[in-house]
Every structure is written in C-alpha cells, then in structure tokens.
C-alpha atoms as a PDB file:
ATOM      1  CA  UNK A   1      76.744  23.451  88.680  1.00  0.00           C
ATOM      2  CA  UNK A   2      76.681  20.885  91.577  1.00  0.00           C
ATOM      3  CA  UNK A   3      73.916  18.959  92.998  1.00  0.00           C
ATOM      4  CA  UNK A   4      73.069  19.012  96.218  1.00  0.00           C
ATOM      5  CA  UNK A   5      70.417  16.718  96.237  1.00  0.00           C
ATOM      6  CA  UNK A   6      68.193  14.582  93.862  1.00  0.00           C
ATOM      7  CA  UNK A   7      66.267  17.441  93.323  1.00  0.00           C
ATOM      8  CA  UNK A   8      68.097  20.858  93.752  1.00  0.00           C
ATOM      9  CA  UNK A   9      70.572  21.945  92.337  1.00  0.00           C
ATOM     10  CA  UNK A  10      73.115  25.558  92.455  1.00  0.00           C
ATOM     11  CA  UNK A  11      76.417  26.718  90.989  1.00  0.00           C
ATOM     12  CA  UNK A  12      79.084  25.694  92.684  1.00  0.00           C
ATOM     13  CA  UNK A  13      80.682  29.170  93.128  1.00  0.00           C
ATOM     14  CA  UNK A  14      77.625  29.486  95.424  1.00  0.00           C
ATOM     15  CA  UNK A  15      78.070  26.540  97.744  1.00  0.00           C
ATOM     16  CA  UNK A  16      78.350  28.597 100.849  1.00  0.00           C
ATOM     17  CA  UNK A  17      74.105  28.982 100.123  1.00  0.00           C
ATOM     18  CA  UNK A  18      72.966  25.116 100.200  1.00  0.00           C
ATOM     19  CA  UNK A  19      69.303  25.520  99.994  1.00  0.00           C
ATOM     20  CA  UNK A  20      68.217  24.475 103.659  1.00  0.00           C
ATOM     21  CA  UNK A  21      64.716  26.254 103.840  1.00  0.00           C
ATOM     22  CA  UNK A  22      62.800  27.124 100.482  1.00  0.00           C
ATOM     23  CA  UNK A  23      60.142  30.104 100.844  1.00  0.00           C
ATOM     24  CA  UNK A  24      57.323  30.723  98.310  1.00  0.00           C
ATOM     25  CA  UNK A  25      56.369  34.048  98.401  1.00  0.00           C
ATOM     26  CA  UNK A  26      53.520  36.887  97.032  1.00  0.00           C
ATOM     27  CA  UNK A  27      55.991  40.139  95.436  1.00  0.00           C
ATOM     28  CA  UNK A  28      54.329  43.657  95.570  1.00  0.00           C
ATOM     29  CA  UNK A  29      53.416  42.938  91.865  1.00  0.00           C
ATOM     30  CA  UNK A  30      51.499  40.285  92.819  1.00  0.00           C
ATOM     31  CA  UNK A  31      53.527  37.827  91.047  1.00  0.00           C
ATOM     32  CA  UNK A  32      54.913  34.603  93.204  1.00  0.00           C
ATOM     33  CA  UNK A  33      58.438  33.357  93.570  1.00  0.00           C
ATOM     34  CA  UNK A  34      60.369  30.951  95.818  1.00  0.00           C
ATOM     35  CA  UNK A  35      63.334  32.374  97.332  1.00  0.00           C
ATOM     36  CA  UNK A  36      66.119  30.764  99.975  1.00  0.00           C
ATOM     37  CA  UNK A  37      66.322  31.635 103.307  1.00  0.00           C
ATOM     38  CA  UNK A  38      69.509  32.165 104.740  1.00  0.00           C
ATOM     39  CA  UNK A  39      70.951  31.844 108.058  1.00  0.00           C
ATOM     40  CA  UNK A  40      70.451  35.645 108.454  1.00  0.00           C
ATOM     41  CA  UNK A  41      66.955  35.591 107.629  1.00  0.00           C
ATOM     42  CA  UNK A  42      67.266  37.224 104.588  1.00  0.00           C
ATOM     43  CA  UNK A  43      65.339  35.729 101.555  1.00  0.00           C
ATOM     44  CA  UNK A  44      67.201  35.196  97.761  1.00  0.00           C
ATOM     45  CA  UNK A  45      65.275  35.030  95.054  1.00  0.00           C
ATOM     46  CA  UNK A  46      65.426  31.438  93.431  1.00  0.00           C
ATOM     47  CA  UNK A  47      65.244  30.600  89.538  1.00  0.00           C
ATOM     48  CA  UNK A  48      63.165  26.825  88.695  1.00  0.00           C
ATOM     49  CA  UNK A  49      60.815  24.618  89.503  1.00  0.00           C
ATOM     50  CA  UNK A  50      59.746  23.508  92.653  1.00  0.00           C
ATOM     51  CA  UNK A  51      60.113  19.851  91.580  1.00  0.00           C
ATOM     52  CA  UNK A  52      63.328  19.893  89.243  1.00  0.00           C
ATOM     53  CA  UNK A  53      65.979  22.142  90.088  1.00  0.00           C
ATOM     54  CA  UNK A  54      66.247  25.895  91.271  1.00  0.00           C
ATOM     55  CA  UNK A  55      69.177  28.273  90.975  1.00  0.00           C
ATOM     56  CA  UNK A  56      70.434  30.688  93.840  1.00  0.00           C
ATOM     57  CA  UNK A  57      70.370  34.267  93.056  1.00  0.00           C
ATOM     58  CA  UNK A  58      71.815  37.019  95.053  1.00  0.00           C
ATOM     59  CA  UNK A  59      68.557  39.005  94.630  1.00  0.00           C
ATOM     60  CA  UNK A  60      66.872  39.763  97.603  1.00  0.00           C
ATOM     61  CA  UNK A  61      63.370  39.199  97.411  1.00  0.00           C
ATOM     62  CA  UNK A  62      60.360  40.442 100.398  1.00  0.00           C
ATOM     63  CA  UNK A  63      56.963  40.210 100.570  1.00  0.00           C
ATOM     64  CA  UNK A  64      54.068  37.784 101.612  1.00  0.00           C
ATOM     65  CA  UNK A  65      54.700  34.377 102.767  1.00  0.00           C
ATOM     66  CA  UNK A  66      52.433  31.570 101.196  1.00  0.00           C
ATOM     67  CA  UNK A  67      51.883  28.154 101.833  1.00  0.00           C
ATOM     68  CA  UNK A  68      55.479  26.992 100.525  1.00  0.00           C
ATOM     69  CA  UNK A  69      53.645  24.939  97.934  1.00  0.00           C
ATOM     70  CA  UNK A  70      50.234  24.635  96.504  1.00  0.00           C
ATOM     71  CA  UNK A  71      49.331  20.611  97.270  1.00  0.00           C
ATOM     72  CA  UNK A  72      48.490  18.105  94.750  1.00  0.00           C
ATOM     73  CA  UNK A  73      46.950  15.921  97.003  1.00  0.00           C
ATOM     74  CA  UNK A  74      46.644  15.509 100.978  1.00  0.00           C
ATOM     75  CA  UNK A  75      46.922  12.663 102.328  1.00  0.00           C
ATOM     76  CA  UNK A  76      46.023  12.662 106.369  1.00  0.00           C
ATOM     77  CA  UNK A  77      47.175  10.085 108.949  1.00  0.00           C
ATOM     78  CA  UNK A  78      44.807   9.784 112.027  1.00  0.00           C
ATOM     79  CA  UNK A  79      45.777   7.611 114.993  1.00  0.00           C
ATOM     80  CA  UNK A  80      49.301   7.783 114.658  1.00  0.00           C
ATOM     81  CA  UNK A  81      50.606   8.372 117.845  1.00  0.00           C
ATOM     82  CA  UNK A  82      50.448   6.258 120.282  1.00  0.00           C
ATOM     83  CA  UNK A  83      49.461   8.026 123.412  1.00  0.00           C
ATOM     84  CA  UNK A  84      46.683  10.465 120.877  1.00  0.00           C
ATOM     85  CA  UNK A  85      45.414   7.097 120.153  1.00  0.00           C
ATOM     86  CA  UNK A  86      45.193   6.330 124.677  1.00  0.00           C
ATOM     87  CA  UNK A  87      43.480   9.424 124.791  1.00  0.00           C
ATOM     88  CA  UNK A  88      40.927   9.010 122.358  1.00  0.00           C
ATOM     89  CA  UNK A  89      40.390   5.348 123.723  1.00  0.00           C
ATOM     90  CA  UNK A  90      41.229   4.363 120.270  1.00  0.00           C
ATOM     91  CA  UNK A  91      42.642   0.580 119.152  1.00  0.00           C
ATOM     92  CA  UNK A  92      46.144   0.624 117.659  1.00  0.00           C
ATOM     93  CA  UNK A  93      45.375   0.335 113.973  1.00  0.00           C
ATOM     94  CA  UNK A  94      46.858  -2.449 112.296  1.00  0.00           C
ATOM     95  CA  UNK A  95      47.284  -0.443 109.295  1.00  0.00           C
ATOM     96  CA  UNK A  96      48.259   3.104 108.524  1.00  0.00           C
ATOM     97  CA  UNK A  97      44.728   4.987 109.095  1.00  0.00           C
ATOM     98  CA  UNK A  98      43.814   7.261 105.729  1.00  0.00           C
ATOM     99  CA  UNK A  99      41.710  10.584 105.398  1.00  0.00           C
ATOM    100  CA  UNK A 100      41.737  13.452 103.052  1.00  0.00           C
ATOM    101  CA  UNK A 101      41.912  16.786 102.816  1.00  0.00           C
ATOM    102  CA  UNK A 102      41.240  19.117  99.683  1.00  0.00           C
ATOM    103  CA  UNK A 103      43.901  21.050  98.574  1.00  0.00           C
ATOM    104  CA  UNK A 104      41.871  23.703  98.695  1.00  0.00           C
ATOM    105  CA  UNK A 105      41.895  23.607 102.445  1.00  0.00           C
ATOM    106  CA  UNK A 106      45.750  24.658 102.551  1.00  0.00           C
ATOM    107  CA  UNK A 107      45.790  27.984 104.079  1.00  0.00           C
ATOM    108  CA  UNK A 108      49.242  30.455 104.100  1.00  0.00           C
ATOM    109  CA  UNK A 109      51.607  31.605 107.512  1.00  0.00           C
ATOM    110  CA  UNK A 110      49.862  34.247 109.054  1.00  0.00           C
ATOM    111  CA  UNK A 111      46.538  34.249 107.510  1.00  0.00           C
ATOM    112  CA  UNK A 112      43.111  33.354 109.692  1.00  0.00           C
ATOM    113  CA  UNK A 113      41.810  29.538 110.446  1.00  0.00           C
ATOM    114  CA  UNK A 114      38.077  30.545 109.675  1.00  0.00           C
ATOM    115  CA  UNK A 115      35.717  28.368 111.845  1.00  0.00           C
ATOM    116  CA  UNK A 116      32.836  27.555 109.750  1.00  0.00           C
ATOM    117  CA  UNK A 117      29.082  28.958 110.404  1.00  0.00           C
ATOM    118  CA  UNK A 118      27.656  28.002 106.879  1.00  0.00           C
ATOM    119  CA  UNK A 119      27.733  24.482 107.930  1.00  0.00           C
ATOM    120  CA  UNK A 120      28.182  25.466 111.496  1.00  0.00           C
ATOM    121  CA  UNK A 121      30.806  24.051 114.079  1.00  0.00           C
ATOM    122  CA  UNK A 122      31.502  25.293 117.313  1.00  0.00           C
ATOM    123  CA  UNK A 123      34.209  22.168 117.904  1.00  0.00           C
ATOM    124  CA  UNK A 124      36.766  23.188 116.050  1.00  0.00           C
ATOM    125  CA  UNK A 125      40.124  21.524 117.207  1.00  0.00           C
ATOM    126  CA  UNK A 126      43.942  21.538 116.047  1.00  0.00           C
ATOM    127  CA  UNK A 127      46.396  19.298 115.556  1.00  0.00           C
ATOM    128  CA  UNK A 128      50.074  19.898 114.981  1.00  0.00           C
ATOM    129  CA  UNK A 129      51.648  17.805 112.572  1.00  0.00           C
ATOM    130  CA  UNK A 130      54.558  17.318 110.688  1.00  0.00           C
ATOM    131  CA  UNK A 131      54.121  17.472 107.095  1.00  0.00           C
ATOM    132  CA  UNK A 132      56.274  15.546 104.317  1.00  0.00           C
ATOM    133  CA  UNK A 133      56.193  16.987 101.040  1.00  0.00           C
ATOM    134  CA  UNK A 134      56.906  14.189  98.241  1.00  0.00           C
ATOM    135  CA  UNK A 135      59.492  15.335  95.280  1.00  0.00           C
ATOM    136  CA  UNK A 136      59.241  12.885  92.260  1.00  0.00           C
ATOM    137  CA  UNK A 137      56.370  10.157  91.596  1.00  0.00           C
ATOM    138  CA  UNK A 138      56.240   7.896  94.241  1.00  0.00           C
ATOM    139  CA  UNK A 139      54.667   4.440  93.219  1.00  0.00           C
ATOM    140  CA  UNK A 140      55.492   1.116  94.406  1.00  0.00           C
ATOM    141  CA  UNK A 141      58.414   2.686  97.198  1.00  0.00           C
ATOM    142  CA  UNK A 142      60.115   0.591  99.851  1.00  0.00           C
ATOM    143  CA  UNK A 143      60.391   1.606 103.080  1.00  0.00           C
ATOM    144  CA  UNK A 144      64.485   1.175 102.624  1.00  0.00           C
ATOM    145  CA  UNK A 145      64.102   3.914  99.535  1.00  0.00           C
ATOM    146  CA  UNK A 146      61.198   6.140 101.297  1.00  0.00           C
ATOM    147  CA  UNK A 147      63.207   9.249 102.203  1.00  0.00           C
ATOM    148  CA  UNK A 148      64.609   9.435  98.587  1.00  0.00           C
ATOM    149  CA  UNK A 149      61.195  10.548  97.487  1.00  0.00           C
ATOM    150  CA  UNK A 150      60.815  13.184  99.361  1.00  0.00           C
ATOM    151  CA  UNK A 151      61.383  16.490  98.996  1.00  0.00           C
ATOM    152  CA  UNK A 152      61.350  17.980 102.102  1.00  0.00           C
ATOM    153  CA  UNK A 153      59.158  18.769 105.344  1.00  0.00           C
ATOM    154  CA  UNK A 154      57.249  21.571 106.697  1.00  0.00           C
ATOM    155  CA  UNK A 155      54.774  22.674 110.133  1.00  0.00           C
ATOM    156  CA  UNK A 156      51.000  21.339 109.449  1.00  0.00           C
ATOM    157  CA  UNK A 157      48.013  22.375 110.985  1.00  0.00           C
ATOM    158  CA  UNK A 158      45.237  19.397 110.432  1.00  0.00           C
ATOM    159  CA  UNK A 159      42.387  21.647 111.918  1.00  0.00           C
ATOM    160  CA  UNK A 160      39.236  19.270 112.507  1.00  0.00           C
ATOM    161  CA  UNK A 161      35.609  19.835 113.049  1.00  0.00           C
ATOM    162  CA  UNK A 162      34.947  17.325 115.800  1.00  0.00           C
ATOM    163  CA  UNK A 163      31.085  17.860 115.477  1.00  0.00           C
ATOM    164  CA  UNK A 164      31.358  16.866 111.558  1.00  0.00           C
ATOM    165  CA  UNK A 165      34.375  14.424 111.884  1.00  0.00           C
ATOM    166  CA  UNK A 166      32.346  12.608 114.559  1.00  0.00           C
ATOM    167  CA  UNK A 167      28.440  12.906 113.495  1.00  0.00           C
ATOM    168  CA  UNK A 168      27.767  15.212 110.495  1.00  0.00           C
ATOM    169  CA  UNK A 169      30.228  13.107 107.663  1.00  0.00           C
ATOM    170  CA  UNK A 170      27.808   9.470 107.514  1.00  0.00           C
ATOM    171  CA  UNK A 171      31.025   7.606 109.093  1.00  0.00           C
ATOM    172  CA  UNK A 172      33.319   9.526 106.778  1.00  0.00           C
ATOM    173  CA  UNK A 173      36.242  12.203 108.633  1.00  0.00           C
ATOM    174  CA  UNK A 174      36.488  14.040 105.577  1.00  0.00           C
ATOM    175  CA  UNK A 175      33.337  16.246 106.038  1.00  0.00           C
ATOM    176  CA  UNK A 176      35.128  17.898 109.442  1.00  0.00           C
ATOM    177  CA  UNK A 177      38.784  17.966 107.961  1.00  0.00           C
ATOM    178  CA  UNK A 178      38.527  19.674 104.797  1.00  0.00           C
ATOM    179  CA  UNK A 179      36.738  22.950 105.364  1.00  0.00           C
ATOM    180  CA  UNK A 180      38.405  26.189 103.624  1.00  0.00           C
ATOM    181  CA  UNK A 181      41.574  27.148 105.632  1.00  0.00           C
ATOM    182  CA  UNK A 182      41.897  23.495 107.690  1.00  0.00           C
ATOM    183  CA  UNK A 183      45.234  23.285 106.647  1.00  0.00           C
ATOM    184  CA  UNK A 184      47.956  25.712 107.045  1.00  0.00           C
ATOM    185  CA  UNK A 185      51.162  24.693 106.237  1.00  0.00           C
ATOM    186  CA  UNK A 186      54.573  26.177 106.215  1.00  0.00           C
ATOM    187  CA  UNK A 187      56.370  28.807 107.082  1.00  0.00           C
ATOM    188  CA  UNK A 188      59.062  27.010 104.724  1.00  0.00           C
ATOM    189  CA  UNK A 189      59.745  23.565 103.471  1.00  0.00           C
ATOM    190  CA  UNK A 190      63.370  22.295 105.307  1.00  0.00           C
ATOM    191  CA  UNK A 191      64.708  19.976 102.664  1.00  0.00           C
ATOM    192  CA  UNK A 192      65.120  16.345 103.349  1.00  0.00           C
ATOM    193  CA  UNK A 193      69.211  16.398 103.588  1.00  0.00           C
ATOM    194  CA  UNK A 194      68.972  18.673 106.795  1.00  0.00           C
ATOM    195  CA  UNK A 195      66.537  15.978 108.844  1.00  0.00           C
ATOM    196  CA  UNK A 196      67.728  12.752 107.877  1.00  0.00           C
ATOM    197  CA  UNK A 197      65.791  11.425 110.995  1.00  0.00           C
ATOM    198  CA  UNK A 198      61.840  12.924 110.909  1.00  0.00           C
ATOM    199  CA  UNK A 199      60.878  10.559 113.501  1.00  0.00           C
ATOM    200  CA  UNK A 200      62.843  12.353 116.010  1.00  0.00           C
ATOM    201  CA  UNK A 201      61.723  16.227 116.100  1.00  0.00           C
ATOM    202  CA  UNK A 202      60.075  17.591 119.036  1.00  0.00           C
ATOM    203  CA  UNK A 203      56.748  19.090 118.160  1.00  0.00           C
ATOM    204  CA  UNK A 204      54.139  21.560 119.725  1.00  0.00           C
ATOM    205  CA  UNK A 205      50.860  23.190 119.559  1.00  0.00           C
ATOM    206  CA  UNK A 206      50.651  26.840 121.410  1.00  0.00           C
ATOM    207  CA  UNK A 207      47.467  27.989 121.866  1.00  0.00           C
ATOM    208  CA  UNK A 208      47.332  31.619 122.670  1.00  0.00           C
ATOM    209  CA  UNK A 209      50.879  31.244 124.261  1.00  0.00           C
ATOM    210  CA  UNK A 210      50.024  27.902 126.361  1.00  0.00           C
ATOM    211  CA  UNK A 211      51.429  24.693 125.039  1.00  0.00           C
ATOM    212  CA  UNK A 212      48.798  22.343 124.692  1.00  0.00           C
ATOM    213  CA  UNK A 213      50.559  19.247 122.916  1.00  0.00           C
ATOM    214  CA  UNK A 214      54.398  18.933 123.784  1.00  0.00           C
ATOM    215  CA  UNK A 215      55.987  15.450 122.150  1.00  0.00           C
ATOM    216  CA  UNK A 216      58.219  13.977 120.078  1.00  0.00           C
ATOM    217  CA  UNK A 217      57.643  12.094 116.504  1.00  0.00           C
ATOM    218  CA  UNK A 218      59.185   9.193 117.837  1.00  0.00           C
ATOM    219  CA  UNK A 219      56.232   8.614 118.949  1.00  0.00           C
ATOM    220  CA  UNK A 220      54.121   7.541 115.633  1.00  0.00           C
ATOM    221  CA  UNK A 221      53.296   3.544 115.102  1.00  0.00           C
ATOM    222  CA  UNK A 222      53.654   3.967 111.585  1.00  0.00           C
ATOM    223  CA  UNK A 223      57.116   5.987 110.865  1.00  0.00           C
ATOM    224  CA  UNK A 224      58.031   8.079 107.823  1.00  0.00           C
ATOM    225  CA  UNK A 225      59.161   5.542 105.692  1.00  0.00           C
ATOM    226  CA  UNK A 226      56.635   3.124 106.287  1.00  0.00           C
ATOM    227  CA  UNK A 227      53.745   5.877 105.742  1.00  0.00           C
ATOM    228  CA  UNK A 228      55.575   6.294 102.572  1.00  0.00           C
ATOM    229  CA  UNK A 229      55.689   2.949 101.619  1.00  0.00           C
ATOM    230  CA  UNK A 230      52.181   2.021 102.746  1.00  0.00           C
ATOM    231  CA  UNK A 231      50.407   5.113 100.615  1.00  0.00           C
ATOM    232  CA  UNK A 232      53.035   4.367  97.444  1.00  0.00           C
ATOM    233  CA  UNK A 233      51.310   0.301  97.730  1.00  0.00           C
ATOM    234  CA  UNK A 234      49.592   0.073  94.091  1.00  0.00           C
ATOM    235  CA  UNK A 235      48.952   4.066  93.824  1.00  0.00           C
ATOM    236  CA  UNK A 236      50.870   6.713  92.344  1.00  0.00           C
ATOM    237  CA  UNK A 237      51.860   9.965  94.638  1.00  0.00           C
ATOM    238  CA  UNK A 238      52.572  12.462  92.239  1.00  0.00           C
ATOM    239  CA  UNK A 239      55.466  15.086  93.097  1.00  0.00           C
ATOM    240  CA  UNK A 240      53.715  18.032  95.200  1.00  0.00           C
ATOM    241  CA  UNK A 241      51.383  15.107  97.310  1.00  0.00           C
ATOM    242  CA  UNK A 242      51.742  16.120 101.136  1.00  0.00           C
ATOM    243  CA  UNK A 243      51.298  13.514 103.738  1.00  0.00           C
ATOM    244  CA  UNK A 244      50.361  14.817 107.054  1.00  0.00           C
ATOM    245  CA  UNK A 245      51.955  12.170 109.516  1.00  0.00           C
ATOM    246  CA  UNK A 246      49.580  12.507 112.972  1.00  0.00           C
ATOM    247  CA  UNK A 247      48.913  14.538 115.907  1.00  0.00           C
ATOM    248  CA  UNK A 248      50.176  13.743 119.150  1.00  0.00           C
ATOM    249  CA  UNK A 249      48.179  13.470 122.568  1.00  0.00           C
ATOM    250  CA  UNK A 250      46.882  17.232 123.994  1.00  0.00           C
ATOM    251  CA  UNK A 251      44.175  17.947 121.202  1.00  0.00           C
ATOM    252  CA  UNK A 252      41.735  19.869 122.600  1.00  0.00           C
ATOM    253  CA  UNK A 253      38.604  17.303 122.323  1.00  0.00           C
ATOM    254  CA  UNK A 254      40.393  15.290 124.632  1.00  0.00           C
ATOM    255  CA  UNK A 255      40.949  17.803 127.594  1.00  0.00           C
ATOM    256  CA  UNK A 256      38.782  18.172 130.530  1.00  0.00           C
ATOM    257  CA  UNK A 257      37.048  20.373 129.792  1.00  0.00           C
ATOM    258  CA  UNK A 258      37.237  20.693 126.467  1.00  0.00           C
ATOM    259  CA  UNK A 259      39.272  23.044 124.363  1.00  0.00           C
ATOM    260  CA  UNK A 260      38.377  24.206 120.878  1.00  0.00           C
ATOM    261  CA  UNK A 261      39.565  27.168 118.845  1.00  0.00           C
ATOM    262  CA  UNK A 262      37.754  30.202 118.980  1.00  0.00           C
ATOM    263  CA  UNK A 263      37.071  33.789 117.365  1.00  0.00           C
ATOM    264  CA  UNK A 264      40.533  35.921 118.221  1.00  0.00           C
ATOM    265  CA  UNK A 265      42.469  32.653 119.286  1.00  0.00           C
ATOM    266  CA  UNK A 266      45.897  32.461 118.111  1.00  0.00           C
ATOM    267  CA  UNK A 267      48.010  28.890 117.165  1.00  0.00           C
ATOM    268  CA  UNK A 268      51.544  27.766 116.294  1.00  0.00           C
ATOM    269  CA  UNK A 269      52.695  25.137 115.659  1.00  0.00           C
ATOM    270  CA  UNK A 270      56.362  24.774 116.485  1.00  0.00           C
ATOM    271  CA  UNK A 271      58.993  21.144 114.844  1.00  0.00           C
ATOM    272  CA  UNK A 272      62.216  21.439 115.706  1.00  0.00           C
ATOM    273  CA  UNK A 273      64.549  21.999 112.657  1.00  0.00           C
ATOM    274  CA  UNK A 274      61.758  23.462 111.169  1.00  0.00           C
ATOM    275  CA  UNK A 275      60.128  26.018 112.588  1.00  0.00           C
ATOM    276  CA  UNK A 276      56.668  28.118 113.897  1.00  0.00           C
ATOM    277  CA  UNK A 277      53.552  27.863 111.828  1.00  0.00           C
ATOM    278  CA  UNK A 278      51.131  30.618 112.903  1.00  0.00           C
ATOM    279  CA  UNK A 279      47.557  31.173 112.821  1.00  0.00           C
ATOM    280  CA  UNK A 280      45.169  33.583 113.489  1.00  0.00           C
ATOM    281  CA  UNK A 281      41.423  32.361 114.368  1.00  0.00           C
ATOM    282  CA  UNK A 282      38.121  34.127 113.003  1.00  0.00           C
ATOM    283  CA  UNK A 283      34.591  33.407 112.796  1.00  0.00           C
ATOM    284  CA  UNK A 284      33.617  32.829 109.176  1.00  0.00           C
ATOM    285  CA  UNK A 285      31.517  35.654 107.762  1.00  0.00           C
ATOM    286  CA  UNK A 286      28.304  36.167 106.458  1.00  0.00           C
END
C-alpha cells in the first residue's frame, strides 16, 4: 500500500489512479458508495471510509450523484470578499464573519433549489462559493498547519432568502440561509494535494447560461488558512465540518434591478480545478 496523502490511501500497483476527485454515489439498489473519477470520466468503485482511507477498485460503478458527503456541520462565511462587501456597502469585518447552515440544507448535483412558500420568499438569491471539506478534528490549528486538516474542496451553492436574512430572522442570517435544499454542494470533492493554492481559483455563478459573478478567490480578506485557524480558536471541527468560504460581488440582491432565482431557473456554479455544480429551480409545493 502507499499513501498518498494523510488521509487516502491505495496499493501501489495502482498508482497510475491517485484519487484526484472522490464521487459519492446512489447504485440502482439503492445502496451508496464513493467511487474515483478518472481522467476519462469513468467512475471506480472505492472500498473505506470517507475520513480514513479508501482502496481503488477496478469496478466500475454508475448511478446517481449525491452531495459527495453528508455534512457534520456548516459553517458559512459572509463578507468575505472584498468587492461583495463594496457592493453591499458593507464595513470590512475585523474578524472572520460566522453563520450557519443545517446540514439538512445540503442538497445533491442535479436535484431542484426549492424556493420556499411555507414561510414564503420571493428573494431568493445565490451565491457561489468554494467549499472546504475538513478531514480529521480540527481544534486549536495554526494558520501555518491549516491545509493539513483538510480533506479536500468542492462547488457550494449558499442560496439565501434575502427577505428572511434581512427582516424575518430578529437580527439573526440563519432564518434565510438554512431552508431545505440552500445548499448544494458537489459534483465531487478535489482532494487537497491537487489545489495546494485555494485562494487562487477562478469562480462563477451562471444563471440560466449568463454569468452573473465572474472572480477569483484571491479575492477573500480572510484566506483559507486563516478561516481555518479562526473557526479551530477554542472549538473542535469534527472531520466531515464544511466551511463555505464567501461569495464574490454579482449576487443578485445587489444588481439593478434586482435578480433572484425563480420557478424553471437553472444555476451552476463553476471553480476552476474543480468543476460545475448544477441546479435546477422549483417552487416549493403544497
């Protein structure tokens, strides 16, 4: 066997197949496995745990991409780009700026943001994001040792509720952030070896084939590592925790006029050595 990283790990006769993108998948049988995508696009079946070591297969595997993990916790960063912050006519926060999502809000590749009419919102927004998945307890990091904690990264969509962010949550964002499929994430986690630098990724929202936010993630006040550090102060991030890092400018609150999701909409959101994250949009039903 040889390691390839702190936390994966394959036989060396199979070296050709370092693990770059991990897939967790729904099989005709229902059952769910994680398999490796190759360079080919095919998908190999993969034997372990998420957060101790797999073994490659040649099995091929098929069938209904998931959310490539199912979170512990997420943790949310707002204002943490600088020109999102210009736009919103927002201070520069002296400190990383924490929300939270449930992880019940994760929703897979593929399947339907549903904007809310039980607690109604007609202001629903995105927000692409890049999303760092953390790989062993985290508790007390430095920023120097950040990136060994984590596991990998993957495409996040931190879909907001401006009317309940703003008005509806008594001062609170989590209210507007957390409804039932605000968070889509995937379509694969990259592992942290192949982007050694996640503050330099170019990252998009396309709304119904327009780009509406076009940037970089050089562009965050608080980077990576000193996220990382700053949520690890005193508290424990358990293996599984996702941190979604900011949105940069081009949110649709922010446009004149306006621009919020609606019924039949389609969004992706596209990071560079990562991937698309797609979306379809529907009203909730009754």
């Amino acid at each position: 066997r040889m390691s390839l990283s702190p936390l994966i790990n394959v036989p060396s006769t199979l070296y050709q197949w370092i693990i770059m993108k991990i897939v967790r998948l729904q099989l005709s049988d229902n059952t769910i496995c994680y398999a490796q995508q190759t360079d080919g696009g095919s998908l190999l079946r993969l034997h372990g745990e998420l957060f101790s070591e797999f073994t490659t297969t040649d099995e091929v595997v098929n069938g209904k991409v998931l959310a490539p993990l199912q979170p512990v916790d997420i943790l949310c960063i707002g204002l943490n780009y600088r020109k999102h912050a210009e736009e919103g006519k927002a201070d520069i926060p002296e400190n990383p700026v924490l929300f939270m999502k449930t992880s019940t809000a994760a929703q897979n590749p593929g399947d339907p943001i549903v904007l809310p009419r039980k607690l109604n919102s007609d202001r629903v927004d995105y927000e692409c994001e890049l999303a760092v998945v953390i790989g062993k307890m985290c508790h007390n990091v430095s920023k120097a040792d950040a990136l060994e904690y984590v596991l990998g990264y993957t495409c996040a969509n931190d879909v907001s509720a401006r009317d309940w962010q703003k008005n509806g949550g008594g001062g609170q964002w989590c209210r507007g952030k957390t409804f039932a499929t605000f968070c889509p994430l995937g379509p694969h986690i990259v592992t942290a070896d192949e982007i050694p630098n996640p503050n330099n990724l170019s990252i998009r929202t396309v709304l119904n084939g327009e780009a509406m936010q076009d940037w970089n993630t050089d562009d965050m006040i608080f980077d990576v590592p000193t996220l990382i550090e700053f949520l690890s102060g005193s508290t424990k991030l358990a293996p599984g925790t996702v941190i979604l890092t900011g949105t940069p400018h081009g949110v649709g609150f922010a446009r004149k006029p306006p621009v919020f999701l609606k019924d039949g909409d389609e969004v992706t959101i596209e990071i560079e050595s990562i991937g698309q994250l797609t979306n379809p949009v529907e009203n909730e039903s009754s």
